[in-house]
Protein backbone atom coordinates (compact mmCIF):
# COMPACT_ATOMS: atom_id res chain seq x y z
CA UNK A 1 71.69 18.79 38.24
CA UNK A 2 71.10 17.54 34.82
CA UNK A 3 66.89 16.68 33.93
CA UNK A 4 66.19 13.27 34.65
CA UNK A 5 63.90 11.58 32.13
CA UNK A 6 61.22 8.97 33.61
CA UNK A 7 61.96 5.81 32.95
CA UNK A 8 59.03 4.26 30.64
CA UNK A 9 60.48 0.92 30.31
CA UNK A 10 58.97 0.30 34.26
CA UNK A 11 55.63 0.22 32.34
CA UNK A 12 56.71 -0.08 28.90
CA UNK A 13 54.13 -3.40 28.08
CA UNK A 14 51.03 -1.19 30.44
CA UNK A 15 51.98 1.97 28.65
CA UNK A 16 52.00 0.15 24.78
CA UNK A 17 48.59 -1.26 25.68
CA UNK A 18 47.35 2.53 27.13
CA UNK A 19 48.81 3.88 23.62
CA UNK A 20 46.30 1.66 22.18
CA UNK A 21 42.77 2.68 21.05
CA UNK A 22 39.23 0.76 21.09
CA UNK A 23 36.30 2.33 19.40
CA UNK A 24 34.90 5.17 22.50
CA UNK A 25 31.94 1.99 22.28
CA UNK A 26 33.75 -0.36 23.92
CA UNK A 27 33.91 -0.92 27.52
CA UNK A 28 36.17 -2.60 29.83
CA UNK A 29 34.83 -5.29 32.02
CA UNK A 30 32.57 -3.98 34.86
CA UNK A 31 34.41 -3.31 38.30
CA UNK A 32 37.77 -3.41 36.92
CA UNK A 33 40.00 -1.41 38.94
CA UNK A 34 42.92 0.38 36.49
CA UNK A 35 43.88 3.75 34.43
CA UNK A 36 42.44 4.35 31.61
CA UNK A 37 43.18 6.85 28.66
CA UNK A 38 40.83 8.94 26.43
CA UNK A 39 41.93 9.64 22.89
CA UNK A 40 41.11 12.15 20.32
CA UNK A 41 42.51 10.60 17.27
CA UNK A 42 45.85 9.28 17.82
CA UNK A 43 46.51 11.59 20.77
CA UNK A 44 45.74 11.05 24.73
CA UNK A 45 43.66 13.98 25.79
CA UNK A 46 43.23 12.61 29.55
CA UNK A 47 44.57 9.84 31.24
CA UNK A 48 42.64 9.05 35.00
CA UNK A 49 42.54 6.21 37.21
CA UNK A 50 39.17 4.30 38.76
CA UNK A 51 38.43 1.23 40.91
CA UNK A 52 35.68 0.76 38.69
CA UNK A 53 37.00 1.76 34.79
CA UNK A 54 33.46 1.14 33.29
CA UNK A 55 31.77 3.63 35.84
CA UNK A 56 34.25 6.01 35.64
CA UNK A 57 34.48 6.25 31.95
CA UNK A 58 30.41 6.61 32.04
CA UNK A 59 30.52 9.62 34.22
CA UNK A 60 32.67 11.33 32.12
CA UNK A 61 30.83 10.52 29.09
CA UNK A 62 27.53 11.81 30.63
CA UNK A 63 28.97 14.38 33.17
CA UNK A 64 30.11 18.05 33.50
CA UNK A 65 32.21 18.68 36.46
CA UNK A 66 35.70 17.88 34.68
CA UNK A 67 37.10 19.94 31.84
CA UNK A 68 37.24 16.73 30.07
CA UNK A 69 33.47 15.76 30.65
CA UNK A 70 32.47 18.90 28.94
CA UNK A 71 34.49 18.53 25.70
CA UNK A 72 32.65 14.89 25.76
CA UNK A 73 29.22 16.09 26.35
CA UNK A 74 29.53 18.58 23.58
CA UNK A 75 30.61 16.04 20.68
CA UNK A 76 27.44 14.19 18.95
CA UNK A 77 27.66 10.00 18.47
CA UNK A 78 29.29 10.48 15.16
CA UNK A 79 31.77 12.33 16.31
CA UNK A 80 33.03 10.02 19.16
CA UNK A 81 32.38 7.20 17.41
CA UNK A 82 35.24 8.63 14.51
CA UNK A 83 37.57 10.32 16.69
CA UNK A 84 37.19 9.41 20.13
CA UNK A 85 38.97 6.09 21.67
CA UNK A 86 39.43 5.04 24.68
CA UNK A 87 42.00 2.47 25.87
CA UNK A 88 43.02 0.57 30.07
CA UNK A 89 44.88 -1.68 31.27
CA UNK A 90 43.78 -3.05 34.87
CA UNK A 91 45.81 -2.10 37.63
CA UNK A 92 45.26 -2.68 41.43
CA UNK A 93 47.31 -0.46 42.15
CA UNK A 94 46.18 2.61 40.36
CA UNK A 95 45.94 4.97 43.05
CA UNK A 96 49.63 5.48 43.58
CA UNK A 97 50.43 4.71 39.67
CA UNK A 98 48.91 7.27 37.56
CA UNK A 99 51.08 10.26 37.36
CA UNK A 100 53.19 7.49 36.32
CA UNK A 101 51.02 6.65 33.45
CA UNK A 102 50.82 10.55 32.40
CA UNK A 103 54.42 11.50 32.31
CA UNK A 104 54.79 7.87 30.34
CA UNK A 105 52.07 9.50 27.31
CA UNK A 106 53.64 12.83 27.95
CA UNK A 107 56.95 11.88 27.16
CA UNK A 108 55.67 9.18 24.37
CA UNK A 109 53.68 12.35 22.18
CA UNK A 110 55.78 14.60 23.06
CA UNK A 111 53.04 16.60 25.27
CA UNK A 112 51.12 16.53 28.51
CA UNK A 113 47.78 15.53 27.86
CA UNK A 114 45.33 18.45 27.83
CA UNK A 115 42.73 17.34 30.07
CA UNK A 116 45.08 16.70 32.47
CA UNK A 117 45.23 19.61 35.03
CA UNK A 118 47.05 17.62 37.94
CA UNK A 119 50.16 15.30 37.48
CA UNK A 120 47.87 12.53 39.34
CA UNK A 121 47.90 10.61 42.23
CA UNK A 122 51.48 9.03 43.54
CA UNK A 123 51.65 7.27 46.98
């Protein structure tokens, strides 16, 4: 059986939008359920999900648990504010849609995001 190739025009307007990038200062509207992608330059280095983006995106910002929150934590203001973006697009249903929205960026730069260590939740 031949590899099958996922099908990114499903999400193709979501996905364009997740490609996008807003200065790391930006925030999306509080309690906004949806997935959300952090950059480092033009490249996705994690792409999670939240019922509440704004939180979310705060906990990784000042937290340590994920591999991700630790490469944030060590980069000074400068730093984020040059190379780090962040981009989301609201979506109720983003529990069952985000390994969606990583093998979409995967396939769109040509690599897996490297924060990423689980292909994310699917219902």
């Amino acid at each position: 059986m031949g590899k099958t190739s996922f099908p990114i025009n499903i999400l193709q307007g979501s996905l364009k939008l997740l490609m996008t990038s807003l200065p790391w200062t930006s925030r999306p509207p509080s309690r906004v359920p949806g997935i959300y992608a952090i950059k480092r330059g033009k490249t996705v280095i994690y792409v999670g999900r939240s019922k509440n983006i704004r939180k979310r995106l705060t906990q990784h910002f000042s937290g340590k648990s994920q591999p991700v929150d630790k490469f944030l934590r060590g980069k000074s203001k400068r730093y984020k504010k040059q190379y780090i973006k962040l981009a989301w697009v609201k979506n109720k249903k983003q529990r069952c849609n985000e390994h969606r929205y990583i093998k979409g960026v995967k396939q769109l730069q040509k690599k897996h995001p490297v924060y990423n260590m689980k292909p994310g939740s699917s219902c």
